[in-house]
PDB file of N, CA and C in Angstrom:
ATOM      1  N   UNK A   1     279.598 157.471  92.749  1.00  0.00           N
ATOM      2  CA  UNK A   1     278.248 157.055  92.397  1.00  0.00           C
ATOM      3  C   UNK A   1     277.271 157.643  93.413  1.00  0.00           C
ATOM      4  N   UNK A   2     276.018 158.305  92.792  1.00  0.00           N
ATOM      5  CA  UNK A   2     275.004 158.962  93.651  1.00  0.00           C
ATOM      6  C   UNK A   2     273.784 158.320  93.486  1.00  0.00           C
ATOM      7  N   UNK A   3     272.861 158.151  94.562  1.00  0.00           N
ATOM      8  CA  UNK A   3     271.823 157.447  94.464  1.00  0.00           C
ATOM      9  C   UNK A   3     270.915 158.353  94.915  1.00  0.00           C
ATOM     10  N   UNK A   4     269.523 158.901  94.331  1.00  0.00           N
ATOM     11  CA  UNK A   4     268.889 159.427  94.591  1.00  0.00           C
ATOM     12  C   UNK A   4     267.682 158.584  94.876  1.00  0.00           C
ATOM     13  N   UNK A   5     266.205 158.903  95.599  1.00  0.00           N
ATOM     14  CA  UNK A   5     265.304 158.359  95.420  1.00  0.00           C
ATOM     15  C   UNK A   5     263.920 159.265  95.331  1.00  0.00           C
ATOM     16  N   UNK A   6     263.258 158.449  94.556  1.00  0.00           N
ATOM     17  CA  UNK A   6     261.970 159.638  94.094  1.00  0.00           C
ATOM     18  C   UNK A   6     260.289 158.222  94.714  1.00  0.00           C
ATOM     19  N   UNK A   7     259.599 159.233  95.401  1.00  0.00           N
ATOM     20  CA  UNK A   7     258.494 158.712  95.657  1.00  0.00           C
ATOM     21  C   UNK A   7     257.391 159.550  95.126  1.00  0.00           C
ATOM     22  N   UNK A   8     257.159 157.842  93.787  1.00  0.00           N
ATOM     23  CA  UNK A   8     256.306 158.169  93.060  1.00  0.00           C
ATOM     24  C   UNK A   8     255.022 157.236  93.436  1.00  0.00           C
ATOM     25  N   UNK A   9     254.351 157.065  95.089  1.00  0.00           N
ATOM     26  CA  UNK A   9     253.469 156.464  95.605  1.00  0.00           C
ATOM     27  C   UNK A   9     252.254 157.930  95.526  1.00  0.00           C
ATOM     28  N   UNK A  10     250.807 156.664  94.753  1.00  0.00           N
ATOM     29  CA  UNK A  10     249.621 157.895  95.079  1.00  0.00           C
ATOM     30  C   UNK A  10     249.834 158.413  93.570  1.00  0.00           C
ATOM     31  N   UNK A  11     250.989 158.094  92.855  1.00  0.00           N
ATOM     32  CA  UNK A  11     250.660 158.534  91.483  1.00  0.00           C
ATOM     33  C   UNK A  11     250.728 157.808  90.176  1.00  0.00           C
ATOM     34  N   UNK A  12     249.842 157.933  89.155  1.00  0.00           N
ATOM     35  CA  UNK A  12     249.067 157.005  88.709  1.00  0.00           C
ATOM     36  C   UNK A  12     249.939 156.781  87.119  1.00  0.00           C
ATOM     37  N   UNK A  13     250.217 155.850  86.143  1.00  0.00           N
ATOM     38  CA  UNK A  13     250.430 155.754  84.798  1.00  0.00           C
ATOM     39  C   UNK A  13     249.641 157.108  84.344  1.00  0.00           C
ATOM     40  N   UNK A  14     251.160 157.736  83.335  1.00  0.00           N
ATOM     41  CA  UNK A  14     252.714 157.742  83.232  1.00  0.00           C
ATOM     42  C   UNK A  14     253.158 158.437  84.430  1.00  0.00           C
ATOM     43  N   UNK A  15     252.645 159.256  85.380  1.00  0.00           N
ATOM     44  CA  UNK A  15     253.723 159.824  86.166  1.00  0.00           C
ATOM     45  C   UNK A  15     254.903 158.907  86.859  1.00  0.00           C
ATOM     46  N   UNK A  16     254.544 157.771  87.556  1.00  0.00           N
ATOM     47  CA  UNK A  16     256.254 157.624  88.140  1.00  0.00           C
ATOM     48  C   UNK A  16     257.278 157.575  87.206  1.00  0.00           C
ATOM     49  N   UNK A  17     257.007 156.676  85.573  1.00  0.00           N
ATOM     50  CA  UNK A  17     258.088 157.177  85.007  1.00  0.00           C
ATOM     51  C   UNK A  17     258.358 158.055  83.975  1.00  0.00           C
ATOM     52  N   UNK A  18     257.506 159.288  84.350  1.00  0.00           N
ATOM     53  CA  UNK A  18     257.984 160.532  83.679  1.00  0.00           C
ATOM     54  C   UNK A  18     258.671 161.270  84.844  1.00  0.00           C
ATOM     55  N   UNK A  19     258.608 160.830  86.004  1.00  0.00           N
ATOM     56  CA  UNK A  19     259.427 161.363  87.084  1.00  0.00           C
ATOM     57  C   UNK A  19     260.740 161.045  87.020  1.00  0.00           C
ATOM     58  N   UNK A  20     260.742 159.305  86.735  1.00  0.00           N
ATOM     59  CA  UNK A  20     261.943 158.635  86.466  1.00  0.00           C
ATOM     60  C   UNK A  20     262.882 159.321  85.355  1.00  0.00           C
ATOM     61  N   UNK A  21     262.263 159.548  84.075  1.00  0.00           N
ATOM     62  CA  UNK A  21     262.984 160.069  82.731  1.00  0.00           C
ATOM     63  C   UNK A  21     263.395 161.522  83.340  1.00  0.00           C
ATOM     64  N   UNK A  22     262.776 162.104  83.752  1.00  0.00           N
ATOM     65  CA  UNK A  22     262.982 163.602  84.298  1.00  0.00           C
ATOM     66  C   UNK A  22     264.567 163.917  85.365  1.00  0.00           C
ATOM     67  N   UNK A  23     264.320 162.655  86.307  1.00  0.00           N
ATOM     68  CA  UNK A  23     265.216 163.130  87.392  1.00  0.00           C
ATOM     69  C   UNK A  23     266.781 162.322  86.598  1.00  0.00           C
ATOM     70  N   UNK A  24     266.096 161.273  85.986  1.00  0.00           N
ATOM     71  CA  UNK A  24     267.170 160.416  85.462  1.00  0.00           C
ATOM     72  C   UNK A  24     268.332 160.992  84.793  1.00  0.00           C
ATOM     73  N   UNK A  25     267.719 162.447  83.744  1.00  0.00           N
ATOM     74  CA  UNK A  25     268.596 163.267  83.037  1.00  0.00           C
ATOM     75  C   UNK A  25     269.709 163.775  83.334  1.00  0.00           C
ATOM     76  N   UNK A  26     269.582 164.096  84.865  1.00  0.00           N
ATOM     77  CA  UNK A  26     270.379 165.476  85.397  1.00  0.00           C
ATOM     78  C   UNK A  26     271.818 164.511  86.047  1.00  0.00           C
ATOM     79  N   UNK A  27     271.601 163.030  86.031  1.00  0.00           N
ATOM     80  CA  UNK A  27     272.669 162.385  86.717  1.00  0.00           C
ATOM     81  C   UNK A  27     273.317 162.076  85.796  1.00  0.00           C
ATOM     82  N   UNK A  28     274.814 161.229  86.613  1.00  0.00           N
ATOM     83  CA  UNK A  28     276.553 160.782  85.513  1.00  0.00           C
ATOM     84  C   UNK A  28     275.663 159.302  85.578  1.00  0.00           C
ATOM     85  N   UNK A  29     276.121 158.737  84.592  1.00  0.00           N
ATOM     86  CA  UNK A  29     276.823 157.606  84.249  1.00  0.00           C
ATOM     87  C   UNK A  29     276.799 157.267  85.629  1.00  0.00           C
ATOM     88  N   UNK A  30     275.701 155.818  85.442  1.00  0.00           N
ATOM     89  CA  UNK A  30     276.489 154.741  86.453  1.00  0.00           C
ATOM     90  C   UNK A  30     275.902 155.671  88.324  1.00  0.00           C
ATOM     91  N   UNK A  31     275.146 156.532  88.392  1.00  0.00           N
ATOM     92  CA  UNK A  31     274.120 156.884  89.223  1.00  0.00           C
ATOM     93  C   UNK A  31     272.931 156.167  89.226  1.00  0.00           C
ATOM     94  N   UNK A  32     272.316 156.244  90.625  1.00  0.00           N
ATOM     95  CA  UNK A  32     271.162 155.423  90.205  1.00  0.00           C
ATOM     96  C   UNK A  32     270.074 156.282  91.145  1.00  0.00           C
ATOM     97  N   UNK A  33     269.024 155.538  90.916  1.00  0.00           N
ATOM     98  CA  UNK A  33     267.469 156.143  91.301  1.00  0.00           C
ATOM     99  C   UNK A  33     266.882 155.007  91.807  1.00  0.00           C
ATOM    100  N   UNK A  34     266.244 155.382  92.742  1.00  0.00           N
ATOM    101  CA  UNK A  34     265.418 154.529  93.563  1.00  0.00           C
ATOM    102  C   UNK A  34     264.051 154.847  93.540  1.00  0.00           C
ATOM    103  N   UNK A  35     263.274 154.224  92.953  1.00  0.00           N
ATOM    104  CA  UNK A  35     262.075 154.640  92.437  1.00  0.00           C
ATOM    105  C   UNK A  35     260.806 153.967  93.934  1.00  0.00           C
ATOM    106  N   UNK A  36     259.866 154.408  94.412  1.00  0.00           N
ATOM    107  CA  UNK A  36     259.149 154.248  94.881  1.00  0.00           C
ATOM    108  C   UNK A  36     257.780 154.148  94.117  1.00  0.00           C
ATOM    109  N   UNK A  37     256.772 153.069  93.779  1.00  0.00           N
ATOM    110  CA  UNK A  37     255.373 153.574  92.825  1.00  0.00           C
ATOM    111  C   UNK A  37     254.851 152.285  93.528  1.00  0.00           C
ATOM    112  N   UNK A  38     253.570 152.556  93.560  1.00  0.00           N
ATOM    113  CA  UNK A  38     252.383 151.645  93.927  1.00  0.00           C
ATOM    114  C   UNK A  38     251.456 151.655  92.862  1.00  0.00           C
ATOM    115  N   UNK A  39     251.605 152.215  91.609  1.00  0.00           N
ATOM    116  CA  UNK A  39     250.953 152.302  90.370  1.00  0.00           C
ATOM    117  C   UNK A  39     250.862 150.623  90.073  1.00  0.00           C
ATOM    118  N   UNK A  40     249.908 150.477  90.006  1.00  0.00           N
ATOM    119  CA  UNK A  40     250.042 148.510  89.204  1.00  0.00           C
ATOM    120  C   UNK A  40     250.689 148.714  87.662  1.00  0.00           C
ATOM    121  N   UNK A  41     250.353 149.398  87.023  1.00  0.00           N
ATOM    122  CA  UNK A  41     250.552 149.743  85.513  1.00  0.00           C
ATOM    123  C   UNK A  41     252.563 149.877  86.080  1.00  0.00           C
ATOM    124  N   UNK A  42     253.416 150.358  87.142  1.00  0.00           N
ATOM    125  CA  UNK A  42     254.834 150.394  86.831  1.00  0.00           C
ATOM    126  C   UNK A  42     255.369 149.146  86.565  1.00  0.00           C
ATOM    127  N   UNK A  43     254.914 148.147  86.996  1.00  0.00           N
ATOM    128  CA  UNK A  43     255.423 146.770  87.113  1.00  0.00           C
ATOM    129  C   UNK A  43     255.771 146.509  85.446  1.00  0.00           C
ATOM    130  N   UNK A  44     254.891 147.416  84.451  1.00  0.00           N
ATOM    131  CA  UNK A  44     254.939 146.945  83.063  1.00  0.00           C
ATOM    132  C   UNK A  44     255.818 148.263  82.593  1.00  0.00           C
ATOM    133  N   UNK A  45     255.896 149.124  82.668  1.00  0.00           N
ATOM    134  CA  UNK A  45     256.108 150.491  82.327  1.00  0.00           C
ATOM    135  C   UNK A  45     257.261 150.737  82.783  1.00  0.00           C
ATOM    136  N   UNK A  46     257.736 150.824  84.151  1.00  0.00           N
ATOM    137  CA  UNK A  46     259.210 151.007  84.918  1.00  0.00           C
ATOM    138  C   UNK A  46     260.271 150.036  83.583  1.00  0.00           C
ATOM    139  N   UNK A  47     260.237 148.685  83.654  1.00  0.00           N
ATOM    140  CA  UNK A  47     261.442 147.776  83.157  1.00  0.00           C
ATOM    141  C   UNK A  47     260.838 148.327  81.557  1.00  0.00           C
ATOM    142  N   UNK A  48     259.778 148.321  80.736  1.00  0.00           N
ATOM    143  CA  UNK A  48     259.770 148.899  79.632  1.00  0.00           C
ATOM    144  C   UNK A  48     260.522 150.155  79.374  1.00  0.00           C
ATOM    145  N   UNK A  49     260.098 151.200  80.362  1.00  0.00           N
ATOM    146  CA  UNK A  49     261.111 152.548  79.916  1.00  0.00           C
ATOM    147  C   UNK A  49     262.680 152.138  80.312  1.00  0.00           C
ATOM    148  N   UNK A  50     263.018 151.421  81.195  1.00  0.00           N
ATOM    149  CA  UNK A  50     264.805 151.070  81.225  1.00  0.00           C
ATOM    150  C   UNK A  50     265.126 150.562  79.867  1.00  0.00           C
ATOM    151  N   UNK A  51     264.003 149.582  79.324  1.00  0.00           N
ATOM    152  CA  UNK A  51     264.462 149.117  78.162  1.00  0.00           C
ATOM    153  C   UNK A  51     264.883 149.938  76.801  1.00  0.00           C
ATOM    154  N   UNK A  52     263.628 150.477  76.731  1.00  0.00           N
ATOM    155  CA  UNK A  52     263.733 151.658  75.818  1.00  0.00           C
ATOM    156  C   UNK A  52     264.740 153.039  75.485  1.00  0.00           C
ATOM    157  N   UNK A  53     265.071 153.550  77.377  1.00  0.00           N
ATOM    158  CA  UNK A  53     266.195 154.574  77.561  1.00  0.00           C
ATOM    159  C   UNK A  53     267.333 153.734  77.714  1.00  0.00           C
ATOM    160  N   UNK A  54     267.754 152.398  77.526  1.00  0.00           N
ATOM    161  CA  UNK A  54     268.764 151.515  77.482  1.00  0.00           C
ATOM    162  C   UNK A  54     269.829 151.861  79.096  1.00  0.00           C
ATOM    163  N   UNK A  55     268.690 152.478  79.600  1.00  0.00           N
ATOM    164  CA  UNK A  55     269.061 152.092  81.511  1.00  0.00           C
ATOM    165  C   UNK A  55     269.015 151.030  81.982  1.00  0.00           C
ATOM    166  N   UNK A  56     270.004 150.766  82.918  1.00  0.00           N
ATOM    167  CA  UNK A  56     269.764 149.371  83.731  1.00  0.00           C
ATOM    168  C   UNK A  56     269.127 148.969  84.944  1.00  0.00           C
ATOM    169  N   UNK A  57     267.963 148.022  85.045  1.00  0.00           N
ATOM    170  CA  UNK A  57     266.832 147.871  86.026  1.00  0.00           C
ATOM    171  C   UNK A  57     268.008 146.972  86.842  1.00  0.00           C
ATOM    172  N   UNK A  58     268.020 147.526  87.902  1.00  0.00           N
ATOM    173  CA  UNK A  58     268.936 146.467  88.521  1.00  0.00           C
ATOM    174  C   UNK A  58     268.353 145.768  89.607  1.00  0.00           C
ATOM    175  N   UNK A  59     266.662 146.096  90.735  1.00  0.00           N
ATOM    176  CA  UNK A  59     266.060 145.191  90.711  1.00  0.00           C
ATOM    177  C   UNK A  59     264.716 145.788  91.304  1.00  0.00           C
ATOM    178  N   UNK A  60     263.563 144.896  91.507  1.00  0.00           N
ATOM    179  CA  UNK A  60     262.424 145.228  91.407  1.00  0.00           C
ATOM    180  C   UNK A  60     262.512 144.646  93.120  1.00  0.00           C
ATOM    181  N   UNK A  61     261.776 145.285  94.193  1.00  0.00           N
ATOM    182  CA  UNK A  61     261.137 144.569  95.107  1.00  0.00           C
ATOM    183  C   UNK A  61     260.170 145.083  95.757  1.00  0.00           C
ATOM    184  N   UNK A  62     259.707 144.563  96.789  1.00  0.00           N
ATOM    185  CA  UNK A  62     258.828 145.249  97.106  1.00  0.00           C
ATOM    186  C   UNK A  62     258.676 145.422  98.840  1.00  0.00           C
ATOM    187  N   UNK A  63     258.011 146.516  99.448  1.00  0.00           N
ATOM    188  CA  UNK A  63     257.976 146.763 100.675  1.00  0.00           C
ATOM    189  C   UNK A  63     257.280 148.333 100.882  1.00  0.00           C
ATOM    190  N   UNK A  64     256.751 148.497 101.679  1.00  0.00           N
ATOM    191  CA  UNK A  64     255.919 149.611 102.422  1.00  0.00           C
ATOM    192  C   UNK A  64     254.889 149.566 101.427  1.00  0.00           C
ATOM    193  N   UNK A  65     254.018 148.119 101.340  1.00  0.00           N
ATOM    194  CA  UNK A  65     252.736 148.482  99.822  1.00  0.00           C
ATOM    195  C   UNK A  65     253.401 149.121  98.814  1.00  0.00           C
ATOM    196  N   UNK A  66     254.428 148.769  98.394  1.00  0.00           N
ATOM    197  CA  UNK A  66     255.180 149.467  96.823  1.00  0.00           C
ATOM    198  C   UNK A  66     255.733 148.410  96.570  1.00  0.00           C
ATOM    199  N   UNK A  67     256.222 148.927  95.379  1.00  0.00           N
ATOM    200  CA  UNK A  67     256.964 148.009  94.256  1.00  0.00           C
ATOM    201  C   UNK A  67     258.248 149.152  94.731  1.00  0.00           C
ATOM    202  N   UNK A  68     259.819 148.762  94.186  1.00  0.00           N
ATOM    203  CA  UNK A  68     260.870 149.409  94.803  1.00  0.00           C
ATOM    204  C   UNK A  68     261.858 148.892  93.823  1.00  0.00           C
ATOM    205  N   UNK A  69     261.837 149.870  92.626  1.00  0.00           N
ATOM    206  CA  UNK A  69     262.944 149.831  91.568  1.00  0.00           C
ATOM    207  C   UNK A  69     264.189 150.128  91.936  1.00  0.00           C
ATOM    208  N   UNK A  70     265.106 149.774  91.439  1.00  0.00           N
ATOM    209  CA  UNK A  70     266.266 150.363  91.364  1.00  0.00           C
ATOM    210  C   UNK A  70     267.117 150.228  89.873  1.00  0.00           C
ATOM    211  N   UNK A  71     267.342 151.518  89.473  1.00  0.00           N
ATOM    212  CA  UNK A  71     267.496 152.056  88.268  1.00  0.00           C
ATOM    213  C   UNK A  71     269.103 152.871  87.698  1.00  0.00           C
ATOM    214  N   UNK A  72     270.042 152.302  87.205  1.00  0.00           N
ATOM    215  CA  UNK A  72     271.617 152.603  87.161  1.00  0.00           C
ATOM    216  C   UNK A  72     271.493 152.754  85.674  1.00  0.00           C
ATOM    217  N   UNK A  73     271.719 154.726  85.982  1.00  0.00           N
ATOM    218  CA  UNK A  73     271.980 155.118  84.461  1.00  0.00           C
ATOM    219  C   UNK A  73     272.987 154.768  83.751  1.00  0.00           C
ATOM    220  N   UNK A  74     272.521 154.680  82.320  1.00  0.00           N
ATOM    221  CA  UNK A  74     273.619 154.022  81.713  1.00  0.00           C
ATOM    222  C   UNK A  74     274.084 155.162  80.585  1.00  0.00           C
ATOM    223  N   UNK A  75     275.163 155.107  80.165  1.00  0.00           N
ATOM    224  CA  UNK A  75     275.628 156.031  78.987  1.00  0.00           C
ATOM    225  C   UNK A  75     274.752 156.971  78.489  1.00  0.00           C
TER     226      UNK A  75
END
């Protein structure tokens, strides 16, 4: 299992998760992404696109003024 992380701080709805869908592609099964965004709009948008790409949000927190996804591709 590989964990990458992408800092998507400073950038605004859709970019962090067209960054997310983008980098998300290139990984296996069961990799995950560590998303960095200070976007207010990800809080709605991040767990919507997991929902939608049927990825798993595995959890939201927060620290350094961000919100701090963590995101385990699924099938």
């Amino acid at each position: 299992m590989n964990e990458i992380e992408i800092d998507a701080r400073g950038l605004l709805c859709p970019l962090p998760v067209l960054k997310l869908a983008k980098r998300i592609k290139a990984l296996a099964t069961g990799d995950q992404v560590r998303l960095l965004a200070d976007d207010p709009a990800a809080v709605v948008d991040v767990p919507h696109y997991c929902t939608e790409s049927r990825h798993e949000l595995l959890s939201v927190t927060e620290g350094d003024g961000c919100q701090i996804y963590l995101v385990r591709k699924t099938g």
